[in-house]
N, C-alpha and C. Protein backbone atom coordinates (compact mmCIF):
# COMPACT_ATOMS: atom_id res chain seq x y z
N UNK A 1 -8.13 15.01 -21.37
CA UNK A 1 -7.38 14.18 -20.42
C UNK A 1 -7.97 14.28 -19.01
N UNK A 2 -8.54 15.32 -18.34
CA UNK A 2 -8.92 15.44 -17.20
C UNK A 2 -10.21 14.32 -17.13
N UNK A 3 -11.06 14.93 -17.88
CA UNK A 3 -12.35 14.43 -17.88
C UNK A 3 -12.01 12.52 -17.87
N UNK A 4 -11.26 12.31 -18.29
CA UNK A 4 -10.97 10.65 -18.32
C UNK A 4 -9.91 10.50 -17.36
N UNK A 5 -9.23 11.11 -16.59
CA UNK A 5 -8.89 11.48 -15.04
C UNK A 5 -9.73 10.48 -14.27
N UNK A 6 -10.59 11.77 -14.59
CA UNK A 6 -11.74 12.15 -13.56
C UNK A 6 -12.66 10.78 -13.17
N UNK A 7 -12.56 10.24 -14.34
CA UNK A 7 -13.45 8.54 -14.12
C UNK A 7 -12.31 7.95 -14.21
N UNK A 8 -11.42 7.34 -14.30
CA UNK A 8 -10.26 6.56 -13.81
C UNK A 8 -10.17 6.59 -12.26
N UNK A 9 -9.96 8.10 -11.84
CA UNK A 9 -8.98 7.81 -10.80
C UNK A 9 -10.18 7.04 -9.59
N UNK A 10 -11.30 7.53 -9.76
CA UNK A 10 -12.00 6.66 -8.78
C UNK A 10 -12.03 5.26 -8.79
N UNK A 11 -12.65 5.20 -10.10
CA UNK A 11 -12.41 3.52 -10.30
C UNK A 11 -11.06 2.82 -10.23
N UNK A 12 -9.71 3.29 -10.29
CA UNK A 12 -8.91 2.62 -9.63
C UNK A 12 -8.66 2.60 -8.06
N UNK A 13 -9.34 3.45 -7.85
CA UNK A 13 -9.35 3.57 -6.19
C UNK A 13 -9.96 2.34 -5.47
N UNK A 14 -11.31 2.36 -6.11
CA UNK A 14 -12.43 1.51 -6.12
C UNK A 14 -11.57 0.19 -5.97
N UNK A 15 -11.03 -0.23 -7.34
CA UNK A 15 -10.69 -1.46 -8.07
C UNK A 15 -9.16 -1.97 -6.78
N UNK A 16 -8.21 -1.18 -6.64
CA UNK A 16 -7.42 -1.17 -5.58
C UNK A 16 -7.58 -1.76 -4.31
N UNK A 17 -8.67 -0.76 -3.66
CA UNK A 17 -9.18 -1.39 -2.54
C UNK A 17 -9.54 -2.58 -2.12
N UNK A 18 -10.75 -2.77 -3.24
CA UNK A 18 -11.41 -4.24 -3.52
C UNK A 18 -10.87 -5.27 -3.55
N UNK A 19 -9.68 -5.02 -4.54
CA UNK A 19 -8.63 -6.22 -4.61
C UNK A 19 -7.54 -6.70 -4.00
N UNK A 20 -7.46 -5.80 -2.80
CA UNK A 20 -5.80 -5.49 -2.37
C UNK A 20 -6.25 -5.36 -0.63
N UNK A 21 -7.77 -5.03 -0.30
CA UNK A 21 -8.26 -4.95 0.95
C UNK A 21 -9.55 -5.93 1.35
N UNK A 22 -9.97 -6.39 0.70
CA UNK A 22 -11.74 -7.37 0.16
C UNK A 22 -11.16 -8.76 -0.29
N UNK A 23 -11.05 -8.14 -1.60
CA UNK A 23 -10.76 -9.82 -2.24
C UNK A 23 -10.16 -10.70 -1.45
N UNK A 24 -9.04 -10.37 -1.78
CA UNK A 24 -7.32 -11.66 -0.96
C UNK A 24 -7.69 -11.90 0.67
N UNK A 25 -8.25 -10.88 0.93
CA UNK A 25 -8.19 -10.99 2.86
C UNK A 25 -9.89 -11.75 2.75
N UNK A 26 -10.43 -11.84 2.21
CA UNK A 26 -11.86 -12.56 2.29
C UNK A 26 -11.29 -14.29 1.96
N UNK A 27 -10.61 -14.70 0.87
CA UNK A 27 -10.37 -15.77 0.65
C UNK A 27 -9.63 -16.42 1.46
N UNK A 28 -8.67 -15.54 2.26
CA UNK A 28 -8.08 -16.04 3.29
C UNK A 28 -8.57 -16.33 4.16
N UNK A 29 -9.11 -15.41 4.53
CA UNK A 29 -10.20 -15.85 6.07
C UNK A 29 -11.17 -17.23 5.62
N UNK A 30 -11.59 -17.11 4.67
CA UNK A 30 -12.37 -18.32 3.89
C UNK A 30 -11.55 -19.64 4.13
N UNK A 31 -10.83 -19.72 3.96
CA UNK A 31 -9.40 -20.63 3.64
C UNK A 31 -9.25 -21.27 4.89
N UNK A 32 -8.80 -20.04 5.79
CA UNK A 32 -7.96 -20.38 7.24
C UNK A 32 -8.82 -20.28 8.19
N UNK A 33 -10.00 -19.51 8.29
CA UNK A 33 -10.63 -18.99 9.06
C UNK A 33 -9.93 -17.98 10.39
N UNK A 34 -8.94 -17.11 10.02
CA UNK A 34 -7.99 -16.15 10.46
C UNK A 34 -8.35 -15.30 9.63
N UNK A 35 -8.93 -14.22 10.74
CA UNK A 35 -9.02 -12.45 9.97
C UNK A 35 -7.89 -12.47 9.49
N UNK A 36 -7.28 -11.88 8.26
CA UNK A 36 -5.67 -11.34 7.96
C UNK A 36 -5.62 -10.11 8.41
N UNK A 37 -6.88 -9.11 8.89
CA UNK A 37 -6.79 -7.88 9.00
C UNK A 37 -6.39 -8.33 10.93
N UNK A 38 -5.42 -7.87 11.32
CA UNK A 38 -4.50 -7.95 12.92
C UNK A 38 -4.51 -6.45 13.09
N UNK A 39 -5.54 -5.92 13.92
CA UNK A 39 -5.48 -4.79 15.04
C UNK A 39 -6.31 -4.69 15.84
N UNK A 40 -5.71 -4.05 16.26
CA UNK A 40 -6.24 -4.22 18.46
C UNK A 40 -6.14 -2.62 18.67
N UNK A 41 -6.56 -2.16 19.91
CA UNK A 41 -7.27 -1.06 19.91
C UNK A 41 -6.27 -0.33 21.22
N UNK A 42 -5.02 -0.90 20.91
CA UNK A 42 -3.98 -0.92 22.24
C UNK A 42 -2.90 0.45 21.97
N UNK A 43 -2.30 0.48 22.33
CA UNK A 43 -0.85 1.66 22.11
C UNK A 43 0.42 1.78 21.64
N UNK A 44 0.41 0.62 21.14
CA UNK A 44 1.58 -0.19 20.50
C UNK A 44 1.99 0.83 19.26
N UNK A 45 3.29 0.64 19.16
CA UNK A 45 3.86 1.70 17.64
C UNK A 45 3.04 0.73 16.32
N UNK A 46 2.62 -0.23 16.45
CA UNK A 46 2.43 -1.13 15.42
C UNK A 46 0.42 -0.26 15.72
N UNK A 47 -0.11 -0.27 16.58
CA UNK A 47 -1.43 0.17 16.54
C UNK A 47 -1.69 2.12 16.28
N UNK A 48 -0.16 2.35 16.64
CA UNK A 48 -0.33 3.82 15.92
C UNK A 48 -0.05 4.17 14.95
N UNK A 49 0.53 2.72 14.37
CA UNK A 49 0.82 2.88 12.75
C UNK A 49 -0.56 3.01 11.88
N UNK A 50 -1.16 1.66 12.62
CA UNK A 50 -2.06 1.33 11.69
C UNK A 50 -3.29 2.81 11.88
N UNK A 51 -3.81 3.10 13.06
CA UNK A 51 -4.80 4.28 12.58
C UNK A 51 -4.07 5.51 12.00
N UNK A 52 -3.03 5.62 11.89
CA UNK A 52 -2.33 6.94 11.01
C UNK A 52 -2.85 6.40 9.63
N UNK A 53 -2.13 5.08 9.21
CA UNK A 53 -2.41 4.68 7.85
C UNK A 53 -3.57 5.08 7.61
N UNK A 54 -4.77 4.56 8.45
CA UNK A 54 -6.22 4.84 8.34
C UNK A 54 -6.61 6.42 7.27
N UNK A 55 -6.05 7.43 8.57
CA UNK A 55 -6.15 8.12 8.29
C UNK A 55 -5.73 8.90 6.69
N UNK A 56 -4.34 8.34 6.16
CA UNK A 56 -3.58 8.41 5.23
C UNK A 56 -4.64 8.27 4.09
N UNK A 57 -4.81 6.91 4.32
CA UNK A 57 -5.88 6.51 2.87
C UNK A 57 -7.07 7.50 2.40
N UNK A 58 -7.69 7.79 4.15
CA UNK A 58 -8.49 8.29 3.72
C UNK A 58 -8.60 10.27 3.25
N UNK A 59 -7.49 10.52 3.44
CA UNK A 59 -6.66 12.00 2.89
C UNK A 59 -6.67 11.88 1.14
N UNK A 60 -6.23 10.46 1.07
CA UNK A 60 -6.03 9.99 -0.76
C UNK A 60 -7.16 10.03 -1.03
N UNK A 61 -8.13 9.12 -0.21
CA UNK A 61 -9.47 9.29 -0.91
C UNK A 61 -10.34 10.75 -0.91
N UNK A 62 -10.01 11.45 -0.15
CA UNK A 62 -10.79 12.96 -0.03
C UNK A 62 -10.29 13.64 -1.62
N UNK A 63 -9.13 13.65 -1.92
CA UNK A 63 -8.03 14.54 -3.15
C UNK A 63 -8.46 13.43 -4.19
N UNK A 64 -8.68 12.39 -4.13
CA UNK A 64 -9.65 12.16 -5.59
C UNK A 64 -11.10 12.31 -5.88
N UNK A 65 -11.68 12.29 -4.73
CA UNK A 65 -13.02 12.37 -4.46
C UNK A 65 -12.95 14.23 -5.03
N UNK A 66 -12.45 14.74 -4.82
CA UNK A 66 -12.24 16.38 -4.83
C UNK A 66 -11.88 16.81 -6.45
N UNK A 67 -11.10 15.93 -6.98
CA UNK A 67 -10.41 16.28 -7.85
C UNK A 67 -11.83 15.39 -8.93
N UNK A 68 -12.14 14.35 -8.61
CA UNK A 68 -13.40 13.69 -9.44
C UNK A 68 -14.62 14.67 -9.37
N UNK A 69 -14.93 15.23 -8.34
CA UNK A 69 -16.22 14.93 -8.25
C UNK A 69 -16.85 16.67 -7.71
N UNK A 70 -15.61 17.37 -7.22
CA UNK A 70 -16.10 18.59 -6.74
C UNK A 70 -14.58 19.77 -7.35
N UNK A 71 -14.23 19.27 -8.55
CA UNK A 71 -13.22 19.62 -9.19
C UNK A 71 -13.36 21.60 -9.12
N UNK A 72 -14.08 21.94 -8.62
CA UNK A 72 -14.60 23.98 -8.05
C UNK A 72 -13.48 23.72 -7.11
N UNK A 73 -13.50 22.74 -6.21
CA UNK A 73 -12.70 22.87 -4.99
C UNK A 73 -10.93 22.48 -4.86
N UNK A 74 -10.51 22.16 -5.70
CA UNK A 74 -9.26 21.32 -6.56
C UNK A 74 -8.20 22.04 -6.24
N UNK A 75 -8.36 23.69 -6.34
CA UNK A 75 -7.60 24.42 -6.12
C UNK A 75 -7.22 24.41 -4.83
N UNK A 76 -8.11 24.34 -3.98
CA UNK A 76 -7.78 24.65 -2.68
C UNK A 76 -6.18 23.62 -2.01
N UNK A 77 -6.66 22.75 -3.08
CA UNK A 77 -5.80 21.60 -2.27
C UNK A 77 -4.26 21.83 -3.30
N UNK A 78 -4.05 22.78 -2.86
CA UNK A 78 -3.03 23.72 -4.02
C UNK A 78 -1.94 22.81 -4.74
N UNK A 79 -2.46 22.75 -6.00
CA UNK A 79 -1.50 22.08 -7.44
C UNK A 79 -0.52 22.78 -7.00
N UNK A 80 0.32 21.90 -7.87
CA UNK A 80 1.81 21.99 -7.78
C UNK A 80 1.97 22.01 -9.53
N UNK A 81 1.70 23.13 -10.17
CA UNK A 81 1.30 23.27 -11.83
C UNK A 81 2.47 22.92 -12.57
N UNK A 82 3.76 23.18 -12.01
CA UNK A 82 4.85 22.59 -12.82
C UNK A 82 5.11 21.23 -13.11
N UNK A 83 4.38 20.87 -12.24
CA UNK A 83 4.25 19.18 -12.62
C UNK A 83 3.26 18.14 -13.37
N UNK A 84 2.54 19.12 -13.61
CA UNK A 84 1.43 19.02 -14.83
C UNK A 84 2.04 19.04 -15.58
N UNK A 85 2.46 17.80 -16.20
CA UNK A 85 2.80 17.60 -17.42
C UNK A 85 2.15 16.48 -18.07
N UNK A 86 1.88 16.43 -18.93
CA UNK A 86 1.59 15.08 -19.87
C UNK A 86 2.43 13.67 -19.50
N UNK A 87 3.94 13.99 -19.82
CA UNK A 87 4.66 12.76 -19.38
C UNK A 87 4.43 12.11 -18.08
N UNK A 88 4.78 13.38 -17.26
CA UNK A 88 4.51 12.78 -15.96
C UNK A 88 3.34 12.19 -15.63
N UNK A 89 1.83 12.83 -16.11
CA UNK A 89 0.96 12.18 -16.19
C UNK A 89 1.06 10.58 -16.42
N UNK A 90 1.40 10.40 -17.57
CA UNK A 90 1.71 8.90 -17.73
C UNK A 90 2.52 8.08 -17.38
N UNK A 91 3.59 8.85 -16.70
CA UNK A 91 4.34 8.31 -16.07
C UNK A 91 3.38 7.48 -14.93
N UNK A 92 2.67 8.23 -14.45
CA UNK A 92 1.81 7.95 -12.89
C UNK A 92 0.49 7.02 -13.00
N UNK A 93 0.11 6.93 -14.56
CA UNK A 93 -0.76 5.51 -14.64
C UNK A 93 -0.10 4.64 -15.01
N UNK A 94 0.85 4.54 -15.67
CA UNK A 94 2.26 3.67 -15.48
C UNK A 94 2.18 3.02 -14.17
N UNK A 95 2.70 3.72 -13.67
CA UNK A 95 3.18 3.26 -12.04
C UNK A 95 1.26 2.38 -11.26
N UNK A 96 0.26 3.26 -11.29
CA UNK A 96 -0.78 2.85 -11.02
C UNK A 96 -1.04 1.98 -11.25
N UNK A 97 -0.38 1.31 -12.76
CA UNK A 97 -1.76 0.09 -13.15
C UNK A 97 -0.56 -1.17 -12.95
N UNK A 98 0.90 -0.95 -12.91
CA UNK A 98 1.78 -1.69 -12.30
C UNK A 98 1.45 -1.93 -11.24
N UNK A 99 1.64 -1.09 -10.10
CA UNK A 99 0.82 -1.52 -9.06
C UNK A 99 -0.04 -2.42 -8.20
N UNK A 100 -1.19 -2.08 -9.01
CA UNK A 100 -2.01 -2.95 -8.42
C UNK A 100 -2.07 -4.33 -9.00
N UNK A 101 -1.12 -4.18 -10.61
CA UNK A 101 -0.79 -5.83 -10.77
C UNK A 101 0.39 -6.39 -9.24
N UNK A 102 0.93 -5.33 -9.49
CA UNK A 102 2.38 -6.34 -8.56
C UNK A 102 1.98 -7.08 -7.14
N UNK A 103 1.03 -5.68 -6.57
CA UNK A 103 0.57 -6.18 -5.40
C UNK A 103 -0.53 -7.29 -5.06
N UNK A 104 -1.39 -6.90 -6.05
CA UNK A 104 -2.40 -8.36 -5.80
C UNK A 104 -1.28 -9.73 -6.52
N UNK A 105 -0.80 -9.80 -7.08
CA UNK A 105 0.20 -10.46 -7.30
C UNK A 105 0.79 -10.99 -6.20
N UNK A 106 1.56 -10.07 -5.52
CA UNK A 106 2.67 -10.46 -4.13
C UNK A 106 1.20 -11.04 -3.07
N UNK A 107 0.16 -10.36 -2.82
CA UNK A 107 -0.66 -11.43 -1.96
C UNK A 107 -1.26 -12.37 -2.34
N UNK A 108 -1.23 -12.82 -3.68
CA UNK A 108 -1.51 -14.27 -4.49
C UNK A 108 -0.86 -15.45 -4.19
N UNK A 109 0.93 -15.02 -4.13
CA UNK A 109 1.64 -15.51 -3.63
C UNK A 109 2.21 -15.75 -2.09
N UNK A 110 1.79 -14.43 -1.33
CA UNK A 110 1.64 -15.01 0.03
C UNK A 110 0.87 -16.02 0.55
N UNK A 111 -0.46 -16.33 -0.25
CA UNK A 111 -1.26 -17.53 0.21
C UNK A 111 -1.96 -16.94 1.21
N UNK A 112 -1.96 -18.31 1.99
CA UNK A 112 -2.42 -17.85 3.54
C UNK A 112 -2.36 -17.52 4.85
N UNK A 113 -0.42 -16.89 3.98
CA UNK A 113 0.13 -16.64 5.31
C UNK A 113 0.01 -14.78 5.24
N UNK A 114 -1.46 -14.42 4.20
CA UNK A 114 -1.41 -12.99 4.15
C UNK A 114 -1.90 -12.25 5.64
N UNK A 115 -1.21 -11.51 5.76
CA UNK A 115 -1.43 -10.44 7.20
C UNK A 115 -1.51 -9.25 6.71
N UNK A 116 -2.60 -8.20 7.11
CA UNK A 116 -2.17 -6.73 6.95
C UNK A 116 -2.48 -6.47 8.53
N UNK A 117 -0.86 -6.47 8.94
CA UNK A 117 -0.96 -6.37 10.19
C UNK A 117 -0.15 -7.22 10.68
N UNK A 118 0.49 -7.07 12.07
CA UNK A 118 1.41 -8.45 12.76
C UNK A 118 0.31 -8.89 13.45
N UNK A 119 0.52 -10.33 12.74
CA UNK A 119 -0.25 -11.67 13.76
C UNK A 119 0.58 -12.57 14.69
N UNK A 120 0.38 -12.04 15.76
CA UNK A 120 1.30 -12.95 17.10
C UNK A 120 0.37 -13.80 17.71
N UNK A 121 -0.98 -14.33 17.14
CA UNK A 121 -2.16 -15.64 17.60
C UNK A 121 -1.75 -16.20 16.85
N UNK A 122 -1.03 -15.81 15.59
CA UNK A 122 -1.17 -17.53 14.68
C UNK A 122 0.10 -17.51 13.88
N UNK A 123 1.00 -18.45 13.67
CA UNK A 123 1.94 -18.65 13.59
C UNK A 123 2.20 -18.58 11.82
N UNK A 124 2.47 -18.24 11.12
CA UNK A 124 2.38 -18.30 9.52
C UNK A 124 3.86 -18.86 9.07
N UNK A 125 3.20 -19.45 7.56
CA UNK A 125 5.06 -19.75 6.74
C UNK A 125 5.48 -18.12 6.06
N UNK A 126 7.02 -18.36 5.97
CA UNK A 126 7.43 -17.24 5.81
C UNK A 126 7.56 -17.65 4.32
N UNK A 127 7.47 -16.61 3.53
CA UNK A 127 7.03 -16.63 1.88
C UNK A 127 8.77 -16.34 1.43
N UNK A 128 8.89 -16.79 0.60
CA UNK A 128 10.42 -16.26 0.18
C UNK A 128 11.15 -16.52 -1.59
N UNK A 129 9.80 -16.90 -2.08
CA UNK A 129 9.85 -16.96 -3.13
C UNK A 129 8.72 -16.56 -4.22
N UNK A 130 9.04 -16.36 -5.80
CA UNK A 130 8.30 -14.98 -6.58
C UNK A 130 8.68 -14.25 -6.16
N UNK A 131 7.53 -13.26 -6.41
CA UNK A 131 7.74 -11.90 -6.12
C UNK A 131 8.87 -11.84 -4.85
N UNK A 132 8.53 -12.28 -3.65
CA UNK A 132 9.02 -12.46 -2.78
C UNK A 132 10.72 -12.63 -2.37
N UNK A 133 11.56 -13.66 -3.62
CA UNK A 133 12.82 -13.35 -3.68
C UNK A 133 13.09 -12.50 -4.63
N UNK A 134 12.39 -11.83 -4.90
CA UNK A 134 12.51 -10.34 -5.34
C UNK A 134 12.63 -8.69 -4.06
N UNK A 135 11.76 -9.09 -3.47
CA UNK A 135 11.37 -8.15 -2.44
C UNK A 135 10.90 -8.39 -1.33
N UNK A 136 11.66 -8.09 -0.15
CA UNK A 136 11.01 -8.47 1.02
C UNK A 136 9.72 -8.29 1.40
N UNK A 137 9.84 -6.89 1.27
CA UNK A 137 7.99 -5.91 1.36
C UNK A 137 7.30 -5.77 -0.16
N UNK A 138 7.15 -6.57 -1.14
CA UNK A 138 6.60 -6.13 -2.41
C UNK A 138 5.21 -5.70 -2.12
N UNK A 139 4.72 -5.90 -0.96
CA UNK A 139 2.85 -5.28 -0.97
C UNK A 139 3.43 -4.01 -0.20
N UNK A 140 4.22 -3.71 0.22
CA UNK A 140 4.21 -2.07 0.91
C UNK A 140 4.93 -1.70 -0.34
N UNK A 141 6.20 -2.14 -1.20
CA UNK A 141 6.28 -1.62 -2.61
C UNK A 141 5.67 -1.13 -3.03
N UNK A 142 4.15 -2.07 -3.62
CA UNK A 142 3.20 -1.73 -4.92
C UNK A 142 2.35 -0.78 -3.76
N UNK A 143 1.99 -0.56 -2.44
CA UNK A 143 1.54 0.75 -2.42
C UNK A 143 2.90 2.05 -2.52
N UNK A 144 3.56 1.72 -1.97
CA UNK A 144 4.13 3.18 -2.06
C UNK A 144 4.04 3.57 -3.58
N UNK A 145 4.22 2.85 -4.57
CA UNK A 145 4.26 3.20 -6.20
C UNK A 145 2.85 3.32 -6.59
N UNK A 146 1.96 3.08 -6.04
CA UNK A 146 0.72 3.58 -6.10
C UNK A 146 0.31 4.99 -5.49
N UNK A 147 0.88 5.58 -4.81
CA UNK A 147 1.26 6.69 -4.08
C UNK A 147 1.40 7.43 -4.86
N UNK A 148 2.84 7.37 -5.53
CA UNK A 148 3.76 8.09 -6.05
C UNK A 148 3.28 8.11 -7.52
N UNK A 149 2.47 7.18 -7.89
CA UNK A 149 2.19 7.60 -9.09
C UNK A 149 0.77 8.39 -9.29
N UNK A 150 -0.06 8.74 -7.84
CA UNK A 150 -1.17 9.30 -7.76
C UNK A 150 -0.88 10.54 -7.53
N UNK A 151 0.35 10.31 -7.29
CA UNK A 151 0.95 11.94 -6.95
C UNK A 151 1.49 12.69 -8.24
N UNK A 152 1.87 11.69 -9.62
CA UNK A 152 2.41 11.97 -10.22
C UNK A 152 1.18 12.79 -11.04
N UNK A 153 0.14 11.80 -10.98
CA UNK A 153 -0.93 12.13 -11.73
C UNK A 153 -1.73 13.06 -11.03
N UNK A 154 -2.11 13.98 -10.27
CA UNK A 154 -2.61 14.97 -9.86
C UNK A 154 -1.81 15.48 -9.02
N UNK A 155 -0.30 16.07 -9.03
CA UNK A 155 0.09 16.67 -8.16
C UNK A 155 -0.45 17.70 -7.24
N UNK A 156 -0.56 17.58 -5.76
CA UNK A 156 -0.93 18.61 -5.37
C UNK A 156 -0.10 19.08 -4.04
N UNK A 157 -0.84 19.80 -2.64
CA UNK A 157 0.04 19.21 -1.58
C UNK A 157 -0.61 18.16 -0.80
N UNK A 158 -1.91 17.99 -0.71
CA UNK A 158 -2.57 16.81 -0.54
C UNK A 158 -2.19 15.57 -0.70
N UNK A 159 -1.99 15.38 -1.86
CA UNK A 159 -1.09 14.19 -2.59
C UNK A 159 0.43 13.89 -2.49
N UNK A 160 0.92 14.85 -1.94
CA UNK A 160 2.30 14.68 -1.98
C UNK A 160 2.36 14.37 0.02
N UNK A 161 1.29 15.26 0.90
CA UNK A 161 1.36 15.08 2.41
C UNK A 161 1.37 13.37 2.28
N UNK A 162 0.13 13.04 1.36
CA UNK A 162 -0.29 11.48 1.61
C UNK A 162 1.55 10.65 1.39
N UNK A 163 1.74 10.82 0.27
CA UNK A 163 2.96 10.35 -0.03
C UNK A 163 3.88 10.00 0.93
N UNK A 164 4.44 11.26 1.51
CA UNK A 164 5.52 11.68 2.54
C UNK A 164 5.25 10.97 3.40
N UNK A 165 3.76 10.91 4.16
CA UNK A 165 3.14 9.99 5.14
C UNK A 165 3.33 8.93 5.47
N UNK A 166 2.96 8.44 4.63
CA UNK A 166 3.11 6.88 3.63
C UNK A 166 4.32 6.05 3.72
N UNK A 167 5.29 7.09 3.37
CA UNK A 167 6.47 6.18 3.19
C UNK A 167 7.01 6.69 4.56
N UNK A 168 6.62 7.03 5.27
CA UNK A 168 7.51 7.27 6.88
C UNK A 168 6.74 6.15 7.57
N UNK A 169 5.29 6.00 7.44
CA UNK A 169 4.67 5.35 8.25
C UNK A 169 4.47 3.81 7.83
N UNK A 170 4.74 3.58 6.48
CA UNK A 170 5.19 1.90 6.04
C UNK A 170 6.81 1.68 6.37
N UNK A 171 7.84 2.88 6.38
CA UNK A 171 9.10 2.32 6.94
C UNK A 171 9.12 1.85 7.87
N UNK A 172 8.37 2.32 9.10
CA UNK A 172 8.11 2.01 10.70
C UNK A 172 7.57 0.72 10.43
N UNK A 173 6.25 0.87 10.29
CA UNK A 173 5.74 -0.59 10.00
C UNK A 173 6.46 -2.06 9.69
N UNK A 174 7.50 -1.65 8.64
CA UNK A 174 8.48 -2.77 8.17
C UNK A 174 9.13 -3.18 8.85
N UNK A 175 9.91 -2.28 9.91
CA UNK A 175 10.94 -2.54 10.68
C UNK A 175 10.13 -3.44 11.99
N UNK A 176 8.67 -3.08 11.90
CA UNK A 176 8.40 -3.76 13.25
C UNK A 176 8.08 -5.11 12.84
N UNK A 177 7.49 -4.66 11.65
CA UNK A 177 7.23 -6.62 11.32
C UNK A 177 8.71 -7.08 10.83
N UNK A 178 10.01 -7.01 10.62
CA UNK A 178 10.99 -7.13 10.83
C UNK A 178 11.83 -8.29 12.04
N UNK A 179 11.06 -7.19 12.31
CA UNK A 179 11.78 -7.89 14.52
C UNK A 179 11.16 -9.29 14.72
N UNK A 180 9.69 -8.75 14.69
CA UNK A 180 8.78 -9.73 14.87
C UNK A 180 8.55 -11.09 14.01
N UNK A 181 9.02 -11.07 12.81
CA UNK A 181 9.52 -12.33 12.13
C UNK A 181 11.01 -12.75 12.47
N UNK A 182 11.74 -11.63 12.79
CA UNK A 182 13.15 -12.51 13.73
C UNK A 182 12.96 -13.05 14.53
N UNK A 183 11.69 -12.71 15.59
CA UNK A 183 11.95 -13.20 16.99
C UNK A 183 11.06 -14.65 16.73
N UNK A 184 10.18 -14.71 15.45
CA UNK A 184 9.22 -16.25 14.93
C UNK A 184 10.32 -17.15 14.14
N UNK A 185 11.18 -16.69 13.35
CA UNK A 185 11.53 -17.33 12.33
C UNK A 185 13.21 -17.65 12.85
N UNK A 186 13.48 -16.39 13.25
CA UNK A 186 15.25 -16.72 13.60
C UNK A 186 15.84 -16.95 12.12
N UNK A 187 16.95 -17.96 12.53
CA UNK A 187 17.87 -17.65 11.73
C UNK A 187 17.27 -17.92 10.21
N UNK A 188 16.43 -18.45 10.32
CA UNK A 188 15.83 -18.86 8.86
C UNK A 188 15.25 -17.18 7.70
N UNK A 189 14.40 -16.61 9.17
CA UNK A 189 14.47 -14.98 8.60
C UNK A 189 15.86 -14.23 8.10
N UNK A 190 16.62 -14.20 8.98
CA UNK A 190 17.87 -13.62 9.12
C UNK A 190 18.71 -14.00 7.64
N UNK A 191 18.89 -15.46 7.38
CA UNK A 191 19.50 -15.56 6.18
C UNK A 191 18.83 -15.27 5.17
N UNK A 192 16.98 -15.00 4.88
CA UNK A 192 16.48 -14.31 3.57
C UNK A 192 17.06 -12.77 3.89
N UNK A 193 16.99 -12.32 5.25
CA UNK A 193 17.15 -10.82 4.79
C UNK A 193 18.96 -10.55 4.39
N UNK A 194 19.65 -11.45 4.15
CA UNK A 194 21.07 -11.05 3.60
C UNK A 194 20.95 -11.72 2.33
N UNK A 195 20.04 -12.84 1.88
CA UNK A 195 19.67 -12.91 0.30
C UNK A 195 18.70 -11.94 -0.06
N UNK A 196 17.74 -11.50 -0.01
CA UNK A 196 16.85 -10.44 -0.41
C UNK A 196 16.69 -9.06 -0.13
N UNK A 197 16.81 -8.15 -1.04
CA UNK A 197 16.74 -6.86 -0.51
C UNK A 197 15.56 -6.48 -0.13
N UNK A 198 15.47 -5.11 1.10
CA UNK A 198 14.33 -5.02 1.61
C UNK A 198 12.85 -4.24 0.68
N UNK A 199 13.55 -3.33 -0.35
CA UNK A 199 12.42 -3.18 -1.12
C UNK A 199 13.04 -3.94 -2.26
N UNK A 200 14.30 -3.55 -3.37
CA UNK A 200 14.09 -4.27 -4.32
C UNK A 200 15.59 -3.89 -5.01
């Protein structure tokens, strides 16, 4: 089981990224000719979100890179052995390979009003259906469950810091792009967020 770990977990890392950070935001820009990627190099809670995140990902990517590839060093990043379990294991490619369906999914359906990031240069439609009258945030969803199931599948404290991170620093995030589609959309926002729940 490790050894087929061990080549999974990169290549979904790989495959994740590509599809969820490359793909969708390339076709868009293609499309609209609007980066979807929105950050500025300013002080804003929304610009200290985003280099924390930065940082976040790249903590996930060190603990698979570690756990793939320099597995001598694995320990250091101290397991959490009671949670080595088989089930849970599968529980957590479960969750993984859901994931990255749901989310490239939810930005399939955003179109070209995809942002990673608040865009206050360009005015977008607000998405509110699929996935969407399902979940307000379904792309911060399918990461946090991508998280949680990377956590499931190599518990460590590495994996669990990323986690904890994660979901403090996409709650913030939500709430600001929140405001900021109230103060674009008004009441039209306001009545999806009393039809739709905010994760699900």
């Amino acid at each position: 089981m490790d050894n087929a770990l061990q080549i999974f977990l990169p290549l979904y890392f790989l495959l994740f990224i590509a599809a969820t950070f490359v793909w969708r935001p390339v076709m868009v820009w293609r499309a609209t000719g609007v980066n979807p990627f929105v950050a500025t190099r300013g002080d804003s809670a929304h610009d200290f979100v985003v280099r924390m995140f930065r940082i976040v990902v790249s903590l996930a990517l060190a603990a698979v890179i570690i756990y793939a590839f320099a597995p001598q060093f694995y320990e250091y990043l101290a397991p959490i052995l009671w949670l080595e379990h088989a089930l849970l294991v599968s529980g957590g490619l479960i969750l993984l390979l859901a994931s990255l369906v749901w989310t490239v999914l939810a930005q399939i359906q955003m179109g070209n009003s995809l942002r990673i990031g608040i865009d206050k240069a360009n005015k977008t439609a607000l998405v509110q259906t699929g996935i969407f009258g399902i979940s307000r945030n379904p792309i911060f969803l399918g990461l946090v469950a991508a998280l949680v199931g990377l956590f499931l599948v190599i518990p460590n404290a590495l994996t669990l810091l990323v986690l904890v991170m994660s979901v403090a620093l996409i709650g913030v995030q939500v709430r600001l792009e929140e405001e900021f589609l109230t103060r674009v959309h008004g009441d039209v926002y306001r009545e999806y967020t009393h039809r739709v729940r905010r994760w699900i």
